[in-house]
Protein backbone atom coordinates (compact mmCIF):
# COMPACT_ATOMS: atom_id res chain seq x y z
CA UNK A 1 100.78 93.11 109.12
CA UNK A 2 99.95 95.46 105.97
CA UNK A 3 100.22 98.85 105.88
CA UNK A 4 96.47 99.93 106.01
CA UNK A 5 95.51 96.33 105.34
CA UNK A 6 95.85 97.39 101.63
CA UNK A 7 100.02 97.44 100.20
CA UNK A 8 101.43 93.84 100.95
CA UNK A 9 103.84 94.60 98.48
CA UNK A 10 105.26 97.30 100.56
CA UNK A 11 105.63 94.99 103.43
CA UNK A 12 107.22 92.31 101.38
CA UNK A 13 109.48 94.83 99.60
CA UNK A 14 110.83 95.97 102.95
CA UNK A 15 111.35 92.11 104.45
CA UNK A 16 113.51 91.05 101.44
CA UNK A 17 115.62 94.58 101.29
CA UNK A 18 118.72 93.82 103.91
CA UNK A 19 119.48 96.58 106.29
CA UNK A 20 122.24 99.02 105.21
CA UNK A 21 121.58 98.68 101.30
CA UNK A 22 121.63 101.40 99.06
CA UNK A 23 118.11 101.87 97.37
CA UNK A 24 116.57 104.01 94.84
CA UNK A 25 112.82 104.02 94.58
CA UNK A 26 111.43 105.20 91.24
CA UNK A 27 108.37 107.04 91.47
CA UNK A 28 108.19 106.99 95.26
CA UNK A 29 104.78 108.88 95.96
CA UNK A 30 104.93 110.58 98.92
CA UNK A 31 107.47 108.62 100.15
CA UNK A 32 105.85 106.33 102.12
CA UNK A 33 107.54 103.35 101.30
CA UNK A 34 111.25 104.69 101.61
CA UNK A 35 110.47 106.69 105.07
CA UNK A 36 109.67 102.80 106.27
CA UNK A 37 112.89 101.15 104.75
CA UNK A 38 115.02 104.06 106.24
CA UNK A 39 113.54 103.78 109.73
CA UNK A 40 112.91 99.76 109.57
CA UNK A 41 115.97 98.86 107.55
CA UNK A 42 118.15 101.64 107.98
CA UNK A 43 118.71 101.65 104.17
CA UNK A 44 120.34 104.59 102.74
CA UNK A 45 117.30 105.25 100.08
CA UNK A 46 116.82 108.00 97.42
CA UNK A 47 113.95 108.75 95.58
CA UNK A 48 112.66 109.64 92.14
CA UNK A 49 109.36 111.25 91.81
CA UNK A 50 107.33 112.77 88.85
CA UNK A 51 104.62 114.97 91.19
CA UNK A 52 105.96 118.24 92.45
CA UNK A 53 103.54 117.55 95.00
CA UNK A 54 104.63 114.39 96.14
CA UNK A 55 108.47 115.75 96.07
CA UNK A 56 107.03 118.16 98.49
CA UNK A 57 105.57 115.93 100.50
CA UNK A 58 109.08 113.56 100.19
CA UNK A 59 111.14 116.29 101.47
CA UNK A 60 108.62 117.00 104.30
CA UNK A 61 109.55 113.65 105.72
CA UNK A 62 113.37 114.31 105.41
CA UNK A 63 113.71 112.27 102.27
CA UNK A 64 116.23 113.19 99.40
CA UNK A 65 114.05 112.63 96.43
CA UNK A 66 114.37 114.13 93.42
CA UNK A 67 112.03 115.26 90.91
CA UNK A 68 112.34 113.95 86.92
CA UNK A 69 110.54 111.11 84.77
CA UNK A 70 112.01 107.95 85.24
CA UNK A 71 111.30 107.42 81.24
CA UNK A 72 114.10 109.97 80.62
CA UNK A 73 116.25 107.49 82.25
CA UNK A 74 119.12 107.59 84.87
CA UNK A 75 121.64 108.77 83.27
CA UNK A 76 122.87 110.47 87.04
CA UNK A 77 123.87 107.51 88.20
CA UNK A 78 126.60 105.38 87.61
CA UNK A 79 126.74 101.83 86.84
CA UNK A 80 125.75 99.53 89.81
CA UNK A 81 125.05 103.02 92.14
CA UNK A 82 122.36 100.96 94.55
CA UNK A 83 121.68 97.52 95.52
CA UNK A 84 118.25 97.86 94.81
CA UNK A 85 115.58 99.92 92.31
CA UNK A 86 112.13 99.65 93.10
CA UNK A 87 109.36 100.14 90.77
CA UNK A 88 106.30 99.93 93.30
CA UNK A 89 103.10 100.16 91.06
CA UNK A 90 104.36 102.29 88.58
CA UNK A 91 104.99 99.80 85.56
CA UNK A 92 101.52 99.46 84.43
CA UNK A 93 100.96 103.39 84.01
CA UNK A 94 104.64 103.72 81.99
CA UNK A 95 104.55 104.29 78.13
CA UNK A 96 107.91 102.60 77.89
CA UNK A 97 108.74 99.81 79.92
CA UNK A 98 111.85 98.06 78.29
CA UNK A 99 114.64 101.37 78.53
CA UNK A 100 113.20 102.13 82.37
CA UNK A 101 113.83 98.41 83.40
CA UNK A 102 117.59 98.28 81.47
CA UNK A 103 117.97 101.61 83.27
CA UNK A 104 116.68 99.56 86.81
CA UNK A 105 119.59 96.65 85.92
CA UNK A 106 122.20 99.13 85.01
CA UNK A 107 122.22 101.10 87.92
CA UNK A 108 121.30 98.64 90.75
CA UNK A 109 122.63 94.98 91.47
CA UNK A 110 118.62 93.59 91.78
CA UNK A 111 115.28 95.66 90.35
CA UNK A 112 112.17 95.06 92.70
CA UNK A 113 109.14 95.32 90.70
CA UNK A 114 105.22 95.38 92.33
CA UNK A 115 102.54 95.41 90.40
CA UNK A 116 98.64 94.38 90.18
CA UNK A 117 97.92 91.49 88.49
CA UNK A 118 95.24 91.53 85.71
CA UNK A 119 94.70 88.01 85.52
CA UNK A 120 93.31 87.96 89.30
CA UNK A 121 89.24 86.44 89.75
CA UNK A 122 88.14 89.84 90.86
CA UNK A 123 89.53 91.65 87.71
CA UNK A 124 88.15 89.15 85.88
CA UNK A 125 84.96 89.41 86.96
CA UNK A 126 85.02 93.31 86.50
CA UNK A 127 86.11 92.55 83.39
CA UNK A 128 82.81 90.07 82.88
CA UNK A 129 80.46 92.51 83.63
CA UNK A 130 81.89 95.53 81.75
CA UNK A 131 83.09 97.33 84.62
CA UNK A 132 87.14 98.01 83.48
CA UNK A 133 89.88 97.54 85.22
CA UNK A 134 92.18 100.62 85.42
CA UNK A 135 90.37 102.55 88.15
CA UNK A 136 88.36 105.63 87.60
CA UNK A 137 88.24 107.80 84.43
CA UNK A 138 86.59 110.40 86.26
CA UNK A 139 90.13 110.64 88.57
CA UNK A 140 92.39 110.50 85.51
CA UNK A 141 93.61 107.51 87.36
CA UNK A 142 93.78 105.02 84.21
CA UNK A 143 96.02 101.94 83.78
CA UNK A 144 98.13 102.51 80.92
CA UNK A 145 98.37 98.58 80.43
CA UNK A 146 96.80 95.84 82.36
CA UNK A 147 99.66 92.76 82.92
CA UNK A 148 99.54 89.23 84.22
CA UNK A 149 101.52 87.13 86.01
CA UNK A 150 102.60 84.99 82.43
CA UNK A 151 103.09 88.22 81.00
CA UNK A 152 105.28 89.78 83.18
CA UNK A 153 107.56 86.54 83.48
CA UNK A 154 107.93 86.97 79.24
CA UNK A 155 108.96 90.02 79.60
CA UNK A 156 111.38 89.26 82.57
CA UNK A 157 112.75 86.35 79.42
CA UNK A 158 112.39 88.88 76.97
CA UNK A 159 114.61 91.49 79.02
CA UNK A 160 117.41 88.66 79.49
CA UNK A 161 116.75 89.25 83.32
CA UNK A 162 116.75 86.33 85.95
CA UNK A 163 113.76 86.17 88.45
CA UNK A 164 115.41 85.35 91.62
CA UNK A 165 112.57 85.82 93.93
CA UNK A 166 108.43 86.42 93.63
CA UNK A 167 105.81 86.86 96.40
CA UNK A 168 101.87 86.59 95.63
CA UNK A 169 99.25 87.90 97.57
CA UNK A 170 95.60 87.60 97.85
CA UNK A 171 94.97 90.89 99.70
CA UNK A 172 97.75 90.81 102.96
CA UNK A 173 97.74 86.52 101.90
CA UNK A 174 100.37 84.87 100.37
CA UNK A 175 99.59 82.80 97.20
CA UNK A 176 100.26 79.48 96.58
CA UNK A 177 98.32 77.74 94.33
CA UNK A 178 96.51 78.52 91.03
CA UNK A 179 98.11 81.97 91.58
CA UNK A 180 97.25 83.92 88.29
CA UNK A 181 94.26 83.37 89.26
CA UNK A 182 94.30 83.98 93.17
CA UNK A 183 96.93 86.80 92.57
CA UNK A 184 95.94 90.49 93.06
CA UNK A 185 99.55 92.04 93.93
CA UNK A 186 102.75 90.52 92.58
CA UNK A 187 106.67 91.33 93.92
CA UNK A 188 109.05 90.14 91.74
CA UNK A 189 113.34 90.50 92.26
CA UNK A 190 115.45 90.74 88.95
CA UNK A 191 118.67 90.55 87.82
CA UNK A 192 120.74 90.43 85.41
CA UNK A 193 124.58 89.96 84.98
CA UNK A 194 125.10 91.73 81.63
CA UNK A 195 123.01 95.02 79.61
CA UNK A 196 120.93 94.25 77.06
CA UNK A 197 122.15 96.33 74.18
């Protein structure tokens, strides 16, 4: 079952994170998703979030979040501090996506990475019939950089880092077949064994 029927990649982020890891969520929201991995999973989470109104709302919930861009890196934490980083539908909106997913590998054993696909029909079809695809200009709510599934899995190769695990989804449906096409949501595990310098 989604959350709302709309985030399957929160509910497939939270099946695939073992109870009792250490996880650090970069740009967390509201906290939403690591509130649900410390009461489901009983992870001991942490939070970085860019919104001092979010990081409000994080410490409303009990959360330890901190406030700072995750493009300045994470230079607080030590090598290998968590067992997973999460990147929940924030890549798409960063200006510099290479350092923050080094900084993902160096400080966590796997990075979990969500993101909406561009190549998906419906996007497509916006697309076709001039409508955009980075949400509302009006709400300042623009996609720095629209990526699909081939494109993400070059940059994976390009960032020496080994896919160990993807889920698809179709709205709260896994994918299976044709999936840059049928794709709207993508979840992705990485790793990596040694730094890219």
């Amino acid at each position: 079952m989604t959350l709302n029927g709309s985030r399957p990649d929160l509910d497939a982020i939270i099946e695939l994170i073992p109870p009792k890891s250490r996880v650090l969520d970069l740009g967390c929201g509201d906290g939403e998703l690591l509130a649900r991995l410390i009461r489901e999973r009983q992870v001991v989470a942490r939070g970085v979030e860019l919104s001092e109104v979010n990081v409000r709302a994080c410490i409303a919930r009990g959360l330890s979040v901190r406030q700072g861009n995750i493009e300045e890196g994470l230079a607080d934490y030590p090598d290998g501090a968590f067992d997973y980083v999460i990147l929940s539908q924030t890549l798409a909106y960063l200006d510099h996506p290479i350092p923050v997913v080094n900084e993902m590998l160096r400080v966590g054993k796997r990075a979990v990475i969500s993101f909406e696909n561009a190549g998906y029909w419906r996007t497509r079809w916006r697309i076709f019939r001039g409508q955009g695809i980075g949400g509302d200009l009006c709400s300042g709510e623009v996609r720095a950089r629209a990526i699909t599934l081939p494109q993400f899995e070059a940059f994976a190769a390009c960032m020496q880092a080994k896919i160990e695990l993807v889920r698809l989804f179709a709205g709260d449906k896994p994918v299976r077949a044709f999936t840059n096409w049928q794709t709207k949501i993508a979840v992705y595990v990485l790793s990596r064994a040694q730094a890219v310098v």
